[in-house]
N, C-alpha and C. Protein backbone atom coordinates (compact mmCIF):
# COMPACT_ATOMS: atom_id res chain seq x y z
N UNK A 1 -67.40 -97.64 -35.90
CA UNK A 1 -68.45 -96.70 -36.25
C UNK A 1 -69.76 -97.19 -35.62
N UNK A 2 -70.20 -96.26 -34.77
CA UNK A 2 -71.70 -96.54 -34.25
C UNK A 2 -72.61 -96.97 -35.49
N UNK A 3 -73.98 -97.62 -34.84
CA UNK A 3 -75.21 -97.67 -35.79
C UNK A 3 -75.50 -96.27 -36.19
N UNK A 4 -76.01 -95.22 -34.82
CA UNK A 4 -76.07 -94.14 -35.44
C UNK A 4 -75.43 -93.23 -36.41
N UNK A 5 -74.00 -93.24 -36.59
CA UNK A 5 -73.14 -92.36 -37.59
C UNK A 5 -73.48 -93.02 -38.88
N UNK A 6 -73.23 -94.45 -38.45
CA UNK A 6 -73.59 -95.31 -39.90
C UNK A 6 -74.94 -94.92 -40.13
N UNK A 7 -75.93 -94.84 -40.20
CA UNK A 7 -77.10 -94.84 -40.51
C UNK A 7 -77.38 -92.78 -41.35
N UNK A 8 -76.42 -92.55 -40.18
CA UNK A 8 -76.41 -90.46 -40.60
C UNK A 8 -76.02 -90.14 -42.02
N UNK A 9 -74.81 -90.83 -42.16
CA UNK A 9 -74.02 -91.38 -43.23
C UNK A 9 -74.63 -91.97 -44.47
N UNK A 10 -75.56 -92.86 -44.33
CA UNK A 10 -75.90 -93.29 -45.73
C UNK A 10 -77.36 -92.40 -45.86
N UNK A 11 -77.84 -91.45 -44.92
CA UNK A 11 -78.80 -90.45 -45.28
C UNK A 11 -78.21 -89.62 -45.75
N UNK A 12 -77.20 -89.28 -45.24
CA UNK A 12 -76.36 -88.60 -46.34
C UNK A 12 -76.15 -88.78 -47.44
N UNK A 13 -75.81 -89.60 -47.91
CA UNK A 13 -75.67 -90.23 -49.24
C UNK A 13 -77.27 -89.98 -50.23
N UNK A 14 -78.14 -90.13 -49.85
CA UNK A 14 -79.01 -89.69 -50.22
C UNK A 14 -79.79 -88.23 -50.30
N UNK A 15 -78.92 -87.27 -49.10
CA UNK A 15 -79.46 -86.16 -49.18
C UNK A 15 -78.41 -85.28 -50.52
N UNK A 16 -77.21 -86.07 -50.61
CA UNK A 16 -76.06 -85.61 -51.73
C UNK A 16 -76.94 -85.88 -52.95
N UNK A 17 -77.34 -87.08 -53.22
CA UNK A 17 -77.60 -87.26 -54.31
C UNK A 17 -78.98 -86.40 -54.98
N UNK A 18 -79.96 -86.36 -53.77
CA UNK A 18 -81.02 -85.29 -54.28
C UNK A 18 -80.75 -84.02 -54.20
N UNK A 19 -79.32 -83.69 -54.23
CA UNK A 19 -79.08 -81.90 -54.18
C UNK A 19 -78.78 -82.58 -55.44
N UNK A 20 -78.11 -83.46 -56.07
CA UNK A 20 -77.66 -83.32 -57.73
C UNK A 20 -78.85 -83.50 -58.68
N UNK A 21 -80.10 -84.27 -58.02
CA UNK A 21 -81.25 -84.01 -58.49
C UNK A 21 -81.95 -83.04 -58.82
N UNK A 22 -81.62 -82.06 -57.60
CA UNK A 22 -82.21 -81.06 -57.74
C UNK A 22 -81.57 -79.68 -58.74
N UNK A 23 -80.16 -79.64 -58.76
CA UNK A 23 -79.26 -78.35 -59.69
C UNK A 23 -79.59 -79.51 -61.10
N UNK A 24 -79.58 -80.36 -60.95
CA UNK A 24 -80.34 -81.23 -62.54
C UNK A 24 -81.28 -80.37 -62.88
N UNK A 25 -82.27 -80.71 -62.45
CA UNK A 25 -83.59 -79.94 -62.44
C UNK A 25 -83.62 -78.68 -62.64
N UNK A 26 -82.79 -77.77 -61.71
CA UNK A 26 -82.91 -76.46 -62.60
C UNK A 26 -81.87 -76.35 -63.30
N UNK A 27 -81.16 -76.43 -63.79
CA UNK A 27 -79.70 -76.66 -65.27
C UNK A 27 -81.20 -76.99 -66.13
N UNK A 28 -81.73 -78.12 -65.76
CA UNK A 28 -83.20 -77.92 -66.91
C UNK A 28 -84.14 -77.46 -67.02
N UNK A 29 -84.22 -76.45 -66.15
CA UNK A 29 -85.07 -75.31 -65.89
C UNK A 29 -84.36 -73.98 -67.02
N UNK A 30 -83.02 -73.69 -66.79
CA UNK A 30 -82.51 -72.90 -67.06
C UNK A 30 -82.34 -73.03 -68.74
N UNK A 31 -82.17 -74.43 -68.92
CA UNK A 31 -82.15 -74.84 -70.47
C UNK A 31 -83.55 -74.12 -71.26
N UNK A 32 -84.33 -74.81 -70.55
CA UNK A 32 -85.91 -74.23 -71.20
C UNK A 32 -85.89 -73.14 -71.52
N UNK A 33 -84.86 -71.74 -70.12
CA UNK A 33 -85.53 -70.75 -70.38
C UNK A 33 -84.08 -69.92 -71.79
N UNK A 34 -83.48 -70.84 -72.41
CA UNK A 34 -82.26 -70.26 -73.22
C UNK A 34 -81.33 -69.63 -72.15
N UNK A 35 -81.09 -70.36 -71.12
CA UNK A 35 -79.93 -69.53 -70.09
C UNK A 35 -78.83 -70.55 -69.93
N UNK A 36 -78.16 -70.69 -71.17
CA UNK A 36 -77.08 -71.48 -71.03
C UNK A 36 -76.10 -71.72 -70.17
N UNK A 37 -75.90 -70.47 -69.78
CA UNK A 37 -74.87 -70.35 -68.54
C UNK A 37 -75.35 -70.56 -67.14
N UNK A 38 -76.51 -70.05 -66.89
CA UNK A 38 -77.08 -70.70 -65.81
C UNK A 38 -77.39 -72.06 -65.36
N UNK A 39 -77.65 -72.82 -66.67
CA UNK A 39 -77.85 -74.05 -66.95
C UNK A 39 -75.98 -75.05 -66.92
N UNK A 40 -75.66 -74.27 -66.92
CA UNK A 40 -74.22 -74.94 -67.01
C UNK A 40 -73.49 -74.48 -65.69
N UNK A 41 -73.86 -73.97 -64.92
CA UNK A 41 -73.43 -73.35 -63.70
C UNK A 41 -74.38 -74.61 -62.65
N UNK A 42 -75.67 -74.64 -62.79
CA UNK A 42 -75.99 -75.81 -61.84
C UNK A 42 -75.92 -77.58 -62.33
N UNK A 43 -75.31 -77.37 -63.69
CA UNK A 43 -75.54 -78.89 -64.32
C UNK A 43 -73.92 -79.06 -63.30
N UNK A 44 -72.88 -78.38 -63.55
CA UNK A 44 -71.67 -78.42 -62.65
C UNK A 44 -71.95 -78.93 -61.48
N UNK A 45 -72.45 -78.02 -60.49
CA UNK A 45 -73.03 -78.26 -59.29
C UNK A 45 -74.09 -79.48 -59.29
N UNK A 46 -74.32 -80.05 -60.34
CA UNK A 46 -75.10 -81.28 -59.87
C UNK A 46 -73.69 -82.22 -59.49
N UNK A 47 -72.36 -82.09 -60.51
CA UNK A 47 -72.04 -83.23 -60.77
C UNK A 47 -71.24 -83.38 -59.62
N UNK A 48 -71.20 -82.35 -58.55
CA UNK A 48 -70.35 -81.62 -57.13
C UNK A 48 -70.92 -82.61 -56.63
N UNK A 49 -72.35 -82.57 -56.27
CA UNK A 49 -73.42 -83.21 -55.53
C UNK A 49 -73.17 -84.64 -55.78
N UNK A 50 -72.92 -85.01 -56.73
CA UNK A 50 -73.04 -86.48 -57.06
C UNK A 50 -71.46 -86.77 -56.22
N UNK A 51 -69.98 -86.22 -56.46
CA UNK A 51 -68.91 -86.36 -55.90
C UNK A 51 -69.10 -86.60 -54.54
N UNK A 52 -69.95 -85.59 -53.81
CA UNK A 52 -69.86 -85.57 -52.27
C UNK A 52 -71.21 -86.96 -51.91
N UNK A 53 -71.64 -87.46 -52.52
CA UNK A 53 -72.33 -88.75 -52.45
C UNK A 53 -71.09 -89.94 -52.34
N UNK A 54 -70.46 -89.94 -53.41
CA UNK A 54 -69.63 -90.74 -53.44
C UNK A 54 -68.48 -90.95 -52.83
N UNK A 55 -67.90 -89.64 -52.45
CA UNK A 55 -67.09 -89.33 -50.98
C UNK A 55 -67.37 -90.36 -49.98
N UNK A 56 -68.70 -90.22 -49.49
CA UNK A 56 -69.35 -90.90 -48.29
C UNK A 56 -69.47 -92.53 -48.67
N UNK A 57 -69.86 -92.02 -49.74
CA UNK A 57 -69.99 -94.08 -50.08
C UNK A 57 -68.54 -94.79 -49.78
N UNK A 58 -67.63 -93.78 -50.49
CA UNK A 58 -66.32 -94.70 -50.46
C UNK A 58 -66.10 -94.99 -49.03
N UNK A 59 -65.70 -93.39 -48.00
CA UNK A 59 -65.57 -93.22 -46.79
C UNK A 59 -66.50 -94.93 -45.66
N UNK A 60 -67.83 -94.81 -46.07
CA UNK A 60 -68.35 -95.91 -45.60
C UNK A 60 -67.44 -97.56 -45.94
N UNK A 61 -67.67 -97.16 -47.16
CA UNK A 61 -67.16 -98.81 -47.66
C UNK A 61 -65.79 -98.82 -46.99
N UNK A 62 -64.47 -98.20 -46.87
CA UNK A 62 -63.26 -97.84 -46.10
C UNK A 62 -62.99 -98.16 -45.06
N UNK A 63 -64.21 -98.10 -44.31
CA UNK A 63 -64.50 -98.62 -43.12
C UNK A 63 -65.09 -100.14 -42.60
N UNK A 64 -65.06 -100.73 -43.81
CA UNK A 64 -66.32 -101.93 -44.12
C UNK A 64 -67.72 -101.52 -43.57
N UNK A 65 -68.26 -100.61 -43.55
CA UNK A 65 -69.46 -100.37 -43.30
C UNK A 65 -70.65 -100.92 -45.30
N UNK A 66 -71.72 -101.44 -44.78
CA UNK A 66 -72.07 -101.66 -45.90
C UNK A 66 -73.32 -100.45 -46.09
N UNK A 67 -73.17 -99.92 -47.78
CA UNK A 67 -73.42 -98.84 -48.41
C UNK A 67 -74.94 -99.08 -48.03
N UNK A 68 -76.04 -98.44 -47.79
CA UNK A 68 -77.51 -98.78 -48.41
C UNK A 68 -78.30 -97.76 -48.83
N UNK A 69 -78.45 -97.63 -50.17
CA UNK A 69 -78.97 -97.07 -51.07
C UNK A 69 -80.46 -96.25 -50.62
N UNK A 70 -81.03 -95.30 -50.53
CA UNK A 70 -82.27 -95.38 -50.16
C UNK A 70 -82.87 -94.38 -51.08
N UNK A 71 -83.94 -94.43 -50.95
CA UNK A 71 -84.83 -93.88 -52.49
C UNK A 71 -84.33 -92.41 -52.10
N UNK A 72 -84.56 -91.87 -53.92
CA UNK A 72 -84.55 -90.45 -53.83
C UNK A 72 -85.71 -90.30 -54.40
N UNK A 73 -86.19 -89.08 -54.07
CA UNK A 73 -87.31 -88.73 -54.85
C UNK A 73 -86.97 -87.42 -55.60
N UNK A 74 -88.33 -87.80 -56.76
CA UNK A 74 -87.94 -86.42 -57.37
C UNK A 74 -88.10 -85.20 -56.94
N UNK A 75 -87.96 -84.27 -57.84
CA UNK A 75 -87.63 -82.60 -57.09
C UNK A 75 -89.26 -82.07 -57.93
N UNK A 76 -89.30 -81.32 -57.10
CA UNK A 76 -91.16 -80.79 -57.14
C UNK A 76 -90.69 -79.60 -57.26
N UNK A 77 -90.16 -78.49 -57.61
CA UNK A 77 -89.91 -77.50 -57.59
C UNK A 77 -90.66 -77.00 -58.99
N UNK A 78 -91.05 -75.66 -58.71
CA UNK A 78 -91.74 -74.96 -59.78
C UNK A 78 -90.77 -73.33 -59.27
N UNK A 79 -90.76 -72.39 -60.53
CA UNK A 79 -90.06 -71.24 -60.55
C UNK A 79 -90.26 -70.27 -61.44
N UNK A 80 -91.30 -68.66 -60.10
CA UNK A 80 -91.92 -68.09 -60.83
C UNK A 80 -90.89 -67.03 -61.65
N UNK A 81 -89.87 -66.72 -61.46
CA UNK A 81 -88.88 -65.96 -62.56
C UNK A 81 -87.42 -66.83 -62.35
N UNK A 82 -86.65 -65.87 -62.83
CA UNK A 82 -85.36 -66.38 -63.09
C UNK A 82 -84.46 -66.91 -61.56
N UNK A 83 -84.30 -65.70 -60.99
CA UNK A 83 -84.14 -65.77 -59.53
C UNK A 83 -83.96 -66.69 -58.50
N UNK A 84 -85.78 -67.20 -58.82
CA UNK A 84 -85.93 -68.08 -57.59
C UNK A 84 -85.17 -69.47 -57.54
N UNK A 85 -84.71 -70.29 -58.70
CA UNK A 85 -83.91 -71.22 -58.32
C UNK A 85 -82.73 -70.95 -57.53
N UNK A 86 -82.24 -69.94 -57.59
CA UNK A 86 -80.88 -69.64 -57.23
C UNK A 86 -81.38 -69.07 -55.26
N UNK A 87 -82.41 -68.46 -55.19
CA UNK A 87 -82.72 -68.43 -53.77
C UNK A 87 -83.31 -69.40 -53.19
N UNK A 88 -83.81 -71.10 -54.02
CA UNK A 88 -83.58 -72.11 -53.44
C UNK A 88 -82.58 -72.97 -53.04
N UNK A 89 -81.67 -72.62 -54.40
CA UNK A 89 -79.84 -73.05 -53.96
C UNK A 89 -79.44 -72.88 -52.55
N UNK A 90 -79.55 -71.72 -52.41
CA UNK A 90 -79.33 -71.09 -51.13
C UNK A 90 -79.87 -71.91 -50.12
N UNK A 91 -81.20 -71.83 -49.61
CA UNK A 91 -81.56 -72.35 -48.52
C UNK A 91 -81.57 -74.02 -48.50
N UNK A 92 -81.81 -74.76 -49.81
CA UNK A 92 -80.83 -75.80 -49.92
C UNK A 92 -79.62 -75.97 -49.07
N UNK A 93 -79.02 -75.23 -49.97
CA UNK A 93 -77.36 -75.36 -49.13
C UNK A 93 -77.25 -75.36 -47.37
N UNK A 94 -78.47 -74.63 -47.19
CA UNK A 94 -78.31 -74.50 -45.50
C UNK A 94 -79.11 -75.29 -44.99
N UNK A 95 -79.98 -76.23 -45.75
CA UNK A 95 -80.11 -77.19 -45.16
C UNK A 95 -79.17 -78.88 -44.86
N UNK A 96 -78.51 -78.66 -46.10
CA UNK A 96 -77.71 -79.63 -45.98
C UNK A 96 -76.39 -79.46 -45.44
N UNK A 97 -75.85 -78.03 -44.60
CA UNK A 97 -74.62 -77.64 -43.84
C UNK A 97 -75.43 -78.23 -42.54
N UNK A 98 -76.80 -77.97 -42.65
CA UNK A 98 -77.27 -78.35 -41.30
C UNK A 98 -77.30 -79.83 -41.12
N UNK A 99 -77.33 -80.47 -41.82
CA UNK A 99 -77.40 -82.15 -41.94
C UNK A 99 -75.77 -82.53 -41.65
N UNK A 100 -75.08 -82.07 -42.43
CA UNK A 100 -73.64 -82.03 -41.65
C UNK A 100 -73.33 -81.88 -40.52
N UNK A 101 -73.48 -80.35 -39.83
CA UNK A 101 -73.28 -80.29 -38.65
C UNK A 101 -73.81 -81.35 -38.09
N UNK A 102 -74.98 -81.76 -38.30
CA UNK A 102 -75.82 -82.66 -37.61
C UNK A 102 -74.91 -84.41 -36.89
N UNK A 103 -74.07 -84.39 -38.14
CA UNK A 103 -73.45 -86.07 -38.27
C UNK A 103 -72.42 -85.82 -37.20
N UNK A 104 -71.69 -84.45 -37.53
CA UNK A 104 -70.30 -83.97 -37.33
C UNK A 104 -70.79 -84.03 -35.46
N UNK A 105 -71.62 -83.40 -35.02
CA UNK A 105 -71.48 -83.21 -33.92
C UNK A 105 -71.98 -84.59 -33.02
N UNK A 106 -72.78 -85.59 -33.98
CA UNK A 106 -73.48 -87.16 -33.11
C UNK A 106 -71.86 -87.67 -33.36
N UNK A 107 -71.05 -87.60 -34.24
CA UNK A 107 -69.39 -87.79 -34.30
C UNK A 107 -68.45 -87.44 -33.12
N UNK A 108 -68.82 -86.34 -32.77
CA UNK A 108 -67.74 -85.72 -31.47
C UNK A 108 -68.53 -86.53 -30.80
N UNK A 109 -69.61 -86.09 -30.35
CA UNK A 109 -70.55 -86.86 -28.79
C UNK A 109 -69.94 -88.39 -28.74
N UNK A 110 -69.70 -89.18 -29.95
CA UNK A 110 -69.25 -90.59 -29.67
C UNK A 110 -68.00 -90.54 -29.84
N UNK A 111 -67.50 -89.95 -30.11
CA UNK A 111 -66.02 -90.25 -30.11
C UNK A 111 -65.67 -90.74 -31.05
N UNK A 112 -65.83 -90.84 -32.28
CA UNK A 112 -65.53 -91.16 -33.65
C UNK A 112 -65.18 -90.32 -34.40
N UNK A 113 -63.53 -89.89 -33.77
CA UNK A 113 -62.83 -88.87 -34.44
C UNK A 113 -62.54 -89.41 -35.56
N UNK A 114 -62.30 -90.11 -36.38
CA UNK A 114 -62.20 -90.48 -37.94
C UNK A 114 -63.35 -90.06 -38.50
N UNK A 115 -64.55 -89.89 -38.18
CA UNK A 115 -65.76 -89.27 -39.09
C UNK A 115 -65.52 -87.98 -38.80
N UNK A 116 -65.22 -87.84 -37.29
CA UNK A 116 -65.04 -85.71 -37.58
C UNK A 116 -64.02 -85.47 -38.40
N UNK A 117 -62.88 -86.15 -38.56
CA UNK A 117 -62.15 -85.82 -39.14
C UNK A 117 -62.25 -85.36 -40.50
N UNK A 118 -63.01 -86.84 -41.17
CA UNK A 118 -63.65 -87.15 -42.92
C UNK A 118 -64.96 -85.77 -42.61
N UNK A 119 -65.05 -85.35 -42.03
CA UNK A 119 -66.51 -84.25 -42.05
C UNK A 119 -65.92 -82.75 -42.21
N UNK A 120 -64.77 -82.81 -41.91
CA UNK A 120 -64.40 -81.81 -41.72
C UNK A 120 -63.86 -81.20 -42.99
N UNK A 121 -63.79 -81.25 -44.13
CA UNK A 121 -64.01 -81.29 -45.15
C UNK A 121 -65.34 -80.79 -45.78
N UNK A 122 -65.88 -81.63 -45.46
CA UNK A 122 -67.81 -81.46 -46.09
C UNK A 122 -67.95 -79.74 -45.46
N UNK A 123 -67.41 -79.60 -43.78
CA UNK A 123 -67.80 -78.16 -43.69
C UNK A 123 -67.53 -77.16 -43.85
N UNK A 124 -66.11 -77.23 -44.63
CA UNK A 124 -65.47 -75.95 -45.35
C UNK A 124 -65.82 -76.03 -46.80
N UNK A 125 -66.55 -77.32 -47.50
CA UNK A 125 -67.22 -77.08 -48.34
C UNK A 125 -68.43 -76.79 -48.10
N UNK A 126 -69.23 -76.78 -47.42
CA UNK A 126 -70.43 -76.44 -47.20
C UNK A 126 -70.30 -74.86 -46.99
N UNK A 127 -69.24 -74.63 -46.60
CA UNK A 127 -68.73 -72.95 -46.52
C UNK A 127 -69.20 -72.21 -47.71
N UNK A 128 -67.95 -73.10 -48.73
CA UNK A 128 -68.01 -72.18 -50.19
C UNK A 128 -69.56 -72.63 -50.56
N UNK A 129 -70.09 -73.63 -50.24
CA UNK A 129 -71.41 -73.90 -51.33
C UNK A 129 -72.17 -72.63 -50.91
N UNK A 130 -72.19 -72.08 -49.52
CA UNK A 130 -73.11 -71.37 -49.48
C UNK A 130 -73.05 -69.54 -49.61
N UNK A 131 -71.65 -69.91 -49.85
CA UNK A 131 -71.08 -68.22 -50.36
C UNK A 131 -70.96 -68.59 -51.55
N UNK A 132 -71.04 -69.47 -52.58
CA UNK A 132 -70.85 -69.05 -54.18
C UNK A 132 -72.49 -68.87 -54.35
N UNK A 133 -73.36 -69.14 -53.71
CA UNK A 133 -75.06 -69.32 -53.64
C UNK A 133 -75.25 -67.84 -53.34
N UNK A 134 -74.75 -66.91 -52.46
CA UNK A 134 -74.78 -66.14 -51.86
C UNK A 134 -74.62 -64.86 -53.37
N UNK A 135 -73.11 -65.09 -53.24
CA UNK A 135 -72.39 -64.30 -54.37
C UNK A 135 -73.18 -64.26 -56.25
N UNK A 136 -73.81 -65.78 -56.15
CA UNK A 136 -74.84 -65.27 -57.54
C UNK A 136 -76.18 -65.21 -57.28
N UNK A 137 -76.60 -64.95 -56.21
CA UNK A 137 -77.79 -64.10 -55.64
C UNK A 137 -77.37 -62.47 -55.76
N UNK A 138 -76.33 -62.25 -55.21
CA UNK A 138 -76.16 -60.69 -55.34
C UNK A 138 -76.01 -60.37 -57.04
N UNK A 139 -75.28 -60.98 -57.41
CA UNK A 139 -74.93 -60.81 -59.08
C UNK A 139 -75.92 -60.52 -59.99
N UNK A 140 -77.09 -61.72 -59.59
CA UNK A 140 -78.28 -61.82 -60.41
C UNK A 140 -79.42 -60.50 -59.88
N UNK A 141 -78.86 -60.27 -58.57
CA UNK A 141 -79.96 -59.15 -57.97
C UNK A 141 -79.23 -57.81 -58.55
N UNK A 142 -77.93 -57.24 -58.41
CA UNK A 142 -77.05 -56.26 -59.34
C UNK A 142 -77.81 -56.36 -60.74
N UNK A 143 -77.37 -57.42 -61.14
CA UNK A 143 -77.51 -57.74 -63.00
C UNK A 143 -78.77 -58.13 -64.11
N UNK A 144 -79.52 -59.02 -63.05
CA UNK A 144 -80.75 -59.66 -63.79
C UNK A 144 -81.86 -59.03 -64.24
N UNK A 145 -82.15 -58.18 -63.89
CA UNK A 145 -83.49 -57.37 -64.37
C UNK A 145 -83.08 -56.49 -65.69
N UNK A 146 -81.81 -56.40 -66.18
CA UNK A 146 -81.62 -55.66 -67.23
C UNK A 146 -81.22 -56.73 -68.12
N UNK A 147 -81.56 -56.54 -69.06
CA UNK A 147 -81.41 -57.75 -69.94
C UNK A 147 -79.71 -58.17 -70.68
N UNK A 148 -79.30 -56.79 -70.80
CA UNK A 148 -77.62 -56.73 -71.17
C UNK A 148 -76.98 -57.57 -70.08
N UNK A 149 -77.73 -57.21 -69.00
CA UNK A 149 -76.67 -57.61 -67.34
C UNK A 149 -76.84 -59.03 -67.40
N UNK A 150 -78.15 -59.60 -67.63
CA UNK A 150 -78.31 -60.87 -67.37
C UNK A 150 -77.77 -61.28 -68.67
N UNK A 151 -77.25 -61.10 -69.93
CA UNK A 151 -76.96 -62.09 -70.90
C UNK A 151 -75.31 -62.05 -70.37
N UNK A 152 -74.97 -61.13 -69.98
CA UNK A 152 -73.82 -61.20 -69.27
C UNK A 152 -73.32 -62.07 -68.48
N UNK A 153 -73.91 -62.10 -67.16
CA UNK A 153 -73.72 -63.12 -65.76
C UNK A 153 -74.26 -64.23 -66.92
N UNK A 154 -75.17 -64.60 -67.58
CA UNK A 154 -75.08 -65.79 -68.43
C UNK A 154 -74.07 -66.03 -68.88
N UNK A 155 -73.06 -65.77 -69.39
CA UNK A 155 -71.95 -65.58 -70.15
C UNK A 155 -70.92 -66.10 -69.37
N UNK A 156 -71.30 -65.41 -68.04
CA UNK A 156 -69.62 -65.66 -67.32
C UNK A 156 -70.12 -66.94 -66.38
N UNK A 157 -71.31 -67.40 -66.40
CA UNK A 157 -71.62 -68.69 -65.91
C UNK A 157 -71.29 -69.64 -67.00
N UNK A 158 -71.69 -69.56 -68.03
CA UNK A 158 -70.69 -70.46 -68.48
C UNK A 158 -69.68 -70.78 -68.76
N UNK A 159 -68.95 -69.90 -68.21
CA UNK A 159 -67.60 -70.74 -68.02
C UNK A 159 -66.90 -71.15 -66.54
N UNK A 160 -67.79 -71.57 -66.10
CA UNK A 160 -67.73 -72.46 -64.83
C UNK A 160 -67.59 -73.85 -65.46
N UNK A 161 -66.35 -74.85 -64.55
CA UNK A 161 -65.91 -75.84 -65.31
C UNK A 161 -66.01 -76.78 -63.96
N UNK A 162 -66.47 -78.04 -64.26
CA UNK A 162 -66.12 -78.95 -63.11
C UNK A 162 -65.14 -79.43 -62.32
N UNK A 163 -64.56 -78.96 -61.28
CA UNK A 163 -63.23 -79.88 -60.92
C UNK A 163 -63.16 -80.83 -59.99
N UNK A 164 -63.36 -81.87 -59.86
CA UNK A 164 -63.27 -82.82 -58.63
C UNK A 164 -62.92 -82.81 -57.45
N UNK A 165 -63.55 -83.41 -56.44
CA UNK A 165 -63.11 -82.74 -55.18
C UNK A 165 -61.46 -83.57 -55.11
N UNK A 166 -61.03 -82.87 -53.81
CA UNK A 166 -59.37 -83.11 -53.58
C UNK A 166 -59.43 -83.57 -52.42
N UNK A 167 -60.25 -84.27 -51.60
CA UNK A 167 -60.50 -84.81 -50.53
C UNK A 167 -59.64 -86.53 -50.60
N UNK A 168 -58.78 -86.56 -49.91
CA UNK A 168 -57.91 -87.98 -50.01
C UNK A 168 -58.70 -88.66 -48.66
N UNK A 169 -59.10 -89.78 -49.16
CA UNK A 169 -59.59 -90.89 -47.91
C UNK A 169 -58.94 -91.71 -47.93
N UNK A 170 -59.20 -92.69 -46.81
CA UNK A 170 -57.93 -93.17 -46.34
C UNK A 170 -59.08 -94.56 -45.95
């Protein structure tokens, strides 16, 4: 593994961990506002965020590459209705498909088909992250302004359940 992949890699690790910072943050956004299900729909998605951190950590360590931690900072986000967290999800998400592509392709250029390989993964999840982002943007834009609709999509957000990723490293 190059310096550079190694180095892409444990920014990664840090850009994972401040997306779980950040669906933290609004899961406690959503708490404040009595939106249980909303709040339980990104507390999930934090704990996604935290998995695909640890993916990479292991993936690194696998390799004997050594892990290095680097600060996260907190999330500054403010949110003038219900909505807008969920249309930050979104462009979130496309920033961090873009940080992927980013590794995935300094991966091909060197020839470190074992990281495209381990990446290749991250980008069919980066797929769904940004069509389930997509899909409760439309839901909440259908549903949210009526108050029946939104206690509803509250409803069926909570029962979103965590499942671990299925990614086998080697």
């Amino acid at each position: 593994m190059t310096e550079n992949i190694y180095n892409l890699l444990n920014e990664q690790i840090q850009k994972e961990l401040y997306s779980a910072y950040l669906y933290l943050d609004m899961a406690n956004y959503y708490n404040d506002q009595n939106l249980a299900g909303f709040e339980n729909w990104f507390y999930v998605q934090a704990q996604e965020e935290r998995d695909h951190a640890m993916l990479i950590r292991t993936y690194l360590q696998n390799n004997d590459q050594k892990v290095v931690l680097l600060p996260i900072e907190a999330p500054n986000e403010t949110y003038g209705d219900y909505g807008a967290p969920l249309l930050r999800t979104l462009s979130h998400e496309k920033e961090v498909t873009a940080s992927i592509y980013n590794i995935f392709d300094a991966a091909q250029q060197e020839k470190d088909f074992r990281t495209v390989e381990f990446l290749n993964w991250f980008i069919k999840e980066q797929g769904e992250e940004e069509k389930n982002a997509t899909d409760l943007i439309q839901k909440y834009k259908l549903f949210g302004s009526d108050p029946r609709g939104l206690y509803l999509l509250d409803q069926e957000l909570k029962a979103r359940t965590y499942a671990p990723p299925t990614l086998v490293l080697e």
